[in-house]
Protein backbone atom coordinates (compact mmCIF):
# COMPACT_ATOMS: atom_id res chain seq x y z
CA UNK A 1 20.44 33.07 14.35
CA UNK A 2 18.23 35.32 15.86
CA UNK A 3 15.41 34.67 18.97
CA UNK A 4 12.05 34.01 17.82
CA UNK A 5 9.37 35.13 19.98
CA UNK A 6 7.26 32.47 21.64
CA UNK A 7 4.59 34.51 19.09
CA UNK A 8 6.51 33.43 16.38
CA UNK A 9 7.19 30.43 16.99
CA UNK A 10 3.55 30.17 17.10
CA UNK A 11 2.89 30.99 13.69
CA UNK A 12 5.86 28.98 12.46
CA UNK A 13 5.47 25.65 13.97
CA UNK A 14 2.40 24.53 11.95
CA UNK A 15 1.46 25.44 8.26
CA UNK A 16 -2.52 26.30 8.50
CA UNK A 17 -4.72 25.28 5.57
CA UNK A 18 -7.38 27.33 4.84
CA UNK A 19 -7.52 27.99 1.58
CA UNK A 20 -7.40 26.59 -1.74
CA UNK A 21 -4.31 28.50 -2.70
CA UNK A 22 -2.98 26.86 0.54
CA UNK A 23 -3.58 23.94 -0.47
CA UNK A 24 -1.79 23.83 -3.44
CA UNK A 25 1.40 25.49 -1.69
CA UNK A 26 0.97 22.19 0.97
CA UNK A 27 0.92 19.13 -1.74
CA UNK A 28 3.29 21.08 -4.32
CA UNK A 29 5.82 20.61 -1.68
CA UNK A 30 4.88 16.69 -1.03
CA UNK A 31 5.19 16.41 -4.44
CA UNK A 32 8.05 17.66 -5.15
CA UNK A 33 10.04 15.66 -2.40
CA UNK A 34 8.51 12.56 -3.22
CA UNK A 35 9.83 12.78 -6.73
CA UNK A 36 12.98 13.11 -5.49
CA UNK A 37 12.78 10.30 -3.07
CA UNK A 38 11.47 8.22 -5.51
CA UNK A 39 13.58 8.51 -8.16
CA UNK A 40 16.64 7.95 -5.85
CA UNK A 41 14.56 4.60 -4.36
CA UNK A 42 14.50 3.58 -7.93
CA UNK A 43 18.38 3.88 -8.38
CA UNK A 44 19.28 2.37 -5.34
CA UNK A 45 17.09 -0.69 -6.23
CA UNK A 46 18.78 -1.14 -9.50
CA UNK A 47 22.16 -1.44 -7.52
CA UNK A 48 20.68 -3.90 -4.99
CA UNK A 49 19.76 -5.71 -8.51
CA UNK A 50 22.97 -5.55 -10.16
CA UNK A 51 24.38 -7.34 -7.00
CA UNK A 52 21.58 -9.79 -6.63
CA UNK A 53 22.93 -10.70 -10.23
CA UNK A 54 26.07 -11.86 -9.08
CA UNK A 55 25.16 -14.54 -7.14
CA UNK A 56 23.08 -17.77 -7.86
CA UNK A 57 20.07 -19.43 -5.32
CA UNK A 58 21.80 -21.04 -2.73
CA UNK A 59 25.09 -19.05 -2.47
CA UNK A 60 26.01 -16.97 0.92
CA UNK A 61 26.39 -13.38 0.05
CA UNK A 62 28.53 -11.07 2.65
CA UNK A 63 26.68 -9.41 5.20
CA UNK A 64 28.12 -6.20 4.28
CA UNK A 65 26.83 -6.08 0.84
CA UNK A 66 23.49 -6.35 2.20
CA UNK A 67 23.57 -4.32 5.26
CA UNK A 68 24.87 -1.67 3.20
CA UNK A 69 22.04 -1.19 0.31
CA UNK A 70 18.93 -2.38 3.59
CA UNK A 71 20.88 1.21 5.13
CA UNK A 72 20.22 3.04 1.81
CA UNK A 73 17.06 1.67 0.60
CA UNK A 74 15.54 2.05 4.51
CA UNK A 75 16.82 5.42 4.80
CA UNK A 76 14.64 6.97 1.91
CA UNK A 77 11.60 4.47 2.62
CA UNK A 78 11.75 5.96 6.52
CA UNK A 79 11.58 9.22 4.49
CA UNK A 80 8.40 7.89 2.35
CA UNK A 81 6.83 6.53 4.94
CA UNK A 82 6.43 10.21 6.76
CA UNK A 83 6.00 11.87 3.29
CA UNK A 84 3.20 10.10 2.94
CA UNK A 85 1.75 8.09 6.22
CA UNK A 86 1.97 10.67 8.65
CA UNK A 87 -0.70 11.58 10.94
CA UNK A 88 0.85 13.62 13.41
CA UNK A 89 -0.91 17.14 13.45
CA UNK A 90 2.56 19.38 12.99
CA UNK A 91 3.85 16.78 10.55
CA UNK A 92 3.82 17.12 6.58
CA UNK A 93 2.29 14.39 5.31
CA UNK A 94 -0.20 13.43 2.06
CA UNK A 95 -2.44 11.22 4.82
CA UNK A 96 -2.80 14.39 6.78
CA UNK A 97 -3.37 16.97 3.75
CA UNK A 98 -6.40 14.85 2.60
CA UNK A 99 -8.28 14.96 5.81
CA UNK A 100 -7.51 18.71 6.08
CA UNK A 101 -8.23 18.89 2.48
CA UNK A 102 -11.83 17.05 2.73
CA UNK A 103 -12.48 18.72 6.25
CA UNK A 104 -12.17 21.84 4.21
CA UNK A 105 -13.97 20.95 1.04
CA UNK A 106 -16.64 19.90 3.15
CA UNK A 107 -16.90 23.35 5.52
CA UNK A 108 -16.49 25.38 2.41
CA UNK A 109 -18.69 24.61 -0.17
CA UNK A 110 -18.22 28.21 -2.31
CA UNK A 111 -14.44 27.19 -2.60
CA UNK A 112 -15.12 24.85 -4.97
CA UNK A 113 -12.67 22.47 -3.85
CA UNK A 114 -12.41 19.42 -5.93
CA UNK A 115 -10.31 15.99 -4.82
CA UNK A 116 -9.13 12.89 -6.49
CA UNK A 117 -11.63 9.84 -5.34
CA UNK A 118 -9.03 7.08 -4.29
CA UNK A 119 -9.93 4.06 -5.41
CA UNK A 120 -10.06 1.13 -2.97
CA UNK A 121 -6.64 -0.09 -3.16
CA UNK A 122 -5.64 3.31 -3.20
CA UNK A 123 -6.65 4.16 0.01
CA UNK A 124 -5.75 0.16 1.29
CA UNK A 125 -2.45 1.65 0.40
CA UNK A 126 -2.90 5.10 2.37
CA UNK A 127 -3.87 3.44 5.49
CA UNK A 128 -1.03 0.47 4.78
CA UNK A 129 1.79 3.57 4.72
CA UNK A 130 0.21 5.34 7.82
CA UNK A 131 0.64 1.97 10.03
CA UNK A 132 3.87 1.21 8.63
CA UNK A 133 5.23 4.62 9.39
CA UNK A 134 3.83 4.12 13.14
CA UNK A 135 5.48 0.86 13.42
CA UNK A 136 8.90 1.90 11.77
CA UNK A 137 9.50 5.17 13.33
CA UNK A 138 9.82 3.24 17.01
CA UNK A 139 10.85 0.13 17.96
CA UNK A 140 8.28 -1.77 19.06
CA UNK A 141 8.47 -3.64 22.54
CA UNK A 142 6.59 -6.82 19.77
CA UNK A 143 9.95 -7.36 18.10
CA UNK A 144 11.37 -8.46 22.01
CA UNK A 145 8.48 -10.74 22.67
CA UNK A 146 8.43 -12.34 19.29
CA UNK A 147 11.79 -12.88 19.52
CA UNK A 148 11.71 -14.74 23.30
CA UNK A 149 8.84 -16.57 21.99
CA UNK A 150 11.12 -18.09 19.15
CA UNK A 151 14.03 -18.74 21.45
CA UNK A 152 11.56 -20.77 23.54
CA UNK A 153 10.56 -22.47 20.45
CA UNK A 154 14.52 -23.15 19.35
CA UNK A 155 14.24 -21.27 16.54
CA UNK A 156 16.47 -18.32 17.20
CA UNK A 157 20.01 -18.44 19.88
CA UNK A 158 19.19 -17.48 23.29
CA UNK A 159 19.97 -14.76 25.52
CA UNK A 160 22.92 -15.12 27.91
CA UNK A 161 23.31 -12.29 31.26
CA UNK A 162 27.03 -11.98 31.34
CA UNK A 163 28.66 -11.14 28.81
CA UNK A 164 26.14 -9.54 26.70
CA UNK A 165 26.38 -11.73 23.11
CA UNK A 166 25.93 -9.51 20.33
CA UNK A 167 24.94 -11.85 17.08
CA UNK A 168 27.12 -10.60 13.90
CA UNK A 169 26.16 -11.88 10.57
CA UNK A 170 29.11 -12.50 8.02
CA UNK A 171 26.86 -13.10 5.86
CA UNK A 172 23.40 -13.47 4.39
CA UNK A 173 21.46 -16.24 2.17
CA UNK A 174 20.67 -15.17 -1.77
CA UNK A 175 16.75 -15.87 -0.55
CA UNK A 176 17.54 -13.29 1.73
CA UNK A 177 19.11 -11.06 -0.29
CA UNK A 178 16.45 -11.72 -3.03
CA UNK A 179 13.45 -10.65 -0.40
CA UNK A 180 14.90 -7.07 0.51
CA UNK A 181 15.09 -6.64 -3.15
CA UNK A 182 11.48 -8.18 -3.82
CA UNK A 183 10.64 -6.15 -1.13
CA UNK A 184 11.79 -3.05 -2.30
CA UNK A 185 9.85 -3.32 -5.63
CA UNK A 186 6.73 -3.59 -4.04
CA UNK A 187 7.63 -0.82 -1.61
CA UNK A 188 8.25 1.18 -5.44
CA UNK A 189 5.09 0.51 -7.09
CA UNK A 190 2.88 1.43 -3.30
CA UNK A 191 4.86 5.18 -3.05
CA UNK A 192 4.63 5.25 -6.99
CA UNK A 193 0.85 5.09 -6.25
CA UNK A 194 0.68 7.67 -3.94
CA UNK A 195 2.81 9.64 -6.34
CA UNK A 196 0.34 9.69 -9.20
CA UNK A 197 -2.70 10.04 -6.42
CA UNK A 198 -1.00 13.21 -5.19
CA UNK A 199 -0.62 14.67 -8.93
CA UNK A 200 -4.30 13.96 -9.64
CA UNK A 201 -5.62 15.71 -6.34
CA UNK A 202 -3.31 18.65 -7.20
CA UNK A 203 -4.58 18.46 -11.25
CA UNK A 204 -8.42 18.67 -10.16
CA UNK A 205 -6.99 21.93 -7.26
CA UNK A 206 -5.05 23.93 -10.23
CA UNK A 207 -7.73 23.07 -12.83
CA UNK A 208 -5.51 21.76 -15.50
CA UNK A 209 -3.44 18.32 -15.75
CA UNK A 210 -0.16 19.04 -13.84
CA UNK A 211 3.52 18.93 -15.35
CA UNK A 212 6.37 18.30 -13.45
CA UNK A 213 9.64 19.63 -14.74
CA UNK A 214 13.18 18.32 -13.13
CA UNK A 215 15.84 21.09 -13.59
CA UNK A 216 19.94 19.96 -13.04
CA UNK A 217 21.63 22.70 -11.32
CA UNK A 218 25.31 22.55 -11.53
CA UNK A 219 25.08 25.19 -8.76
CA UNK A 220 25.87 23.50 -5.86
CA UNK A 221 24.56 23.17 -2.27
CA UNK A 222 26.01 25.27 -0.12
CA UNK A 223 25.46 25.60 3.50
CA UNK A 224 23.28 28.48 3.12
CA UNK A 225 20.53 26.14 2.21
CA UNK A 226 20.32 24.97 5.75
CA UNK A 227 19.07 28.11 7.06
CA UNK A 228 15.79 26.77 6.79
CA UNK A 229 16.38 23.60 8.24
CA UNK A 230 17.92 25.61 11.17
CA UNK A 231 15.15 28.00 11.70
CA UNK A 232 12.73 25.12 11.94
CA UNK A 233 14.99 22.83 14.23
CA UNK A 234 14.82 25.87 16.58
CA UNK A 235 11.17 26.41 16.07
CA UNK A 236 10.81 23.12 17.42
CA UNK A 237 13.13 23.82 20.26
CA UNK A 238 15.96 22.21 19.66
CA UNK A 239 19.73 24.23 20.18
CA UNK A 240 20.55 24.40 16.76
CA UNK A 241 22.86 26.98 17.80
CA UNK A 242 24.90 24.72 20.42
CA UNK A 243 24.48 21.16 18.46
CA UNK A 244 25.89 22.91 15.33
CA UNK A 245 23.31 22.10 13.22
């Protein structure tokens, strides 16, 4: 891959909006990832279902099973969660595109920029994905001192300083089981939300209700469709080059 100038770079790093036209470009492209995200949220929750069903209240269920679909349902909520709750200024996010989007609205009157009004819980659940993507992007020093404060109550093993004990489940309760699914469904219907608040903000931009059309390619990926991934890893800085990304 070729060097980028530090000019470049520059221009590449952050995707300005100041225009209406840029606007649309911006939340097309939210859009069209988070129906993509959501609909494979929605399959994954119909396996964790299908193995809920197996098993009656009160029955152990193998760690495994559960570790493995809390891996695949967390993966693409993680994913979510920046789609839409994002506030970092180089990030893509929904929660940034509608302060840049009122900011500009409100600076440029002869645009004629128009915007969905969220309703309360709309925006509840805006803000809710925003502080949930801060506090599941890092691990938070709370989760240490929450758990010490339950070891002190005897409600969770204690820490010994040689050897190290690392805890591993072998398995899980149905109630537990049952609350990553219950979980999950609520986690649906929230990015569901923002889905449908998305299409109406990009609706009153185009001027006319919009349609979105999924087309099956049996052309498949190949690994020339990382080139933009690449070129973006290294306008961040990274060595795409030596990692082998």
């Amino acid at each position: 891959m070729e060097q980028l100038s530090k000019q470049k770079k520059k221009e590449l790093k952050q995707f300005t909006i100041n225009s209406k036209n840029e606007c649309i470009i911006y939340l097309q492209n939210i859009i069209a990832v988070a129906v993509k995200c959501i609909e494979n949220h929605k399959r994954y929750i119909r396996e964790l279902e299908s193995i809920v069903k197996e098993y009656e209240p009160g029955q152990n269920i193998p760690y495994q099973r559960y570790s493995d679909m809390q891996n695949k349902i967390s993966n693409v909520e993680s994913y979510l969660l920046n789609l839409f709750g994002d506030g970092q200024s180089i990030s893509i996010s929904y929660f940034k595109f509608r302060k840049l989007l009122f900011k500009l609205a409100k600076n440029n009157p002869d645009m004629d920029i128009q915007y969905h009004i969220m309703s309360e819980q709309e925006q509840q659940v805006l803000d809710h994905f925003n502080l949930s993507r801060n506090w599941n992007n890092h691990i938070p020093e709370s989760l240490l001192t929450s758990e010490i404060e339950m070891i002190k109550q005897g409600e969770a093993l204690g820490h010994s300083k040689n050897p190290i004990r690392v805890n591993i489940r072998n398995y899980v309760t149905y109630e537990y089981m049952f609350d990553l699914l219950e979980a999950s469904e609520n986690f649906h219907l929230r990015a569901r939300m923002m889905l449908q608040s998305a299409k109406k903000d990009y609706s009153l931009l185009i001027g006319e209700s919009v349609r979105i059309q999924k087309v099956y390619l049996d052309v498949p990926r190949d690994i020339k469709d990382m080139k933009a991934t690449k070129l973006s890893a290294k306008v961040q800085g990274l060595p795409v080059d030596e990692i082998g990304l």
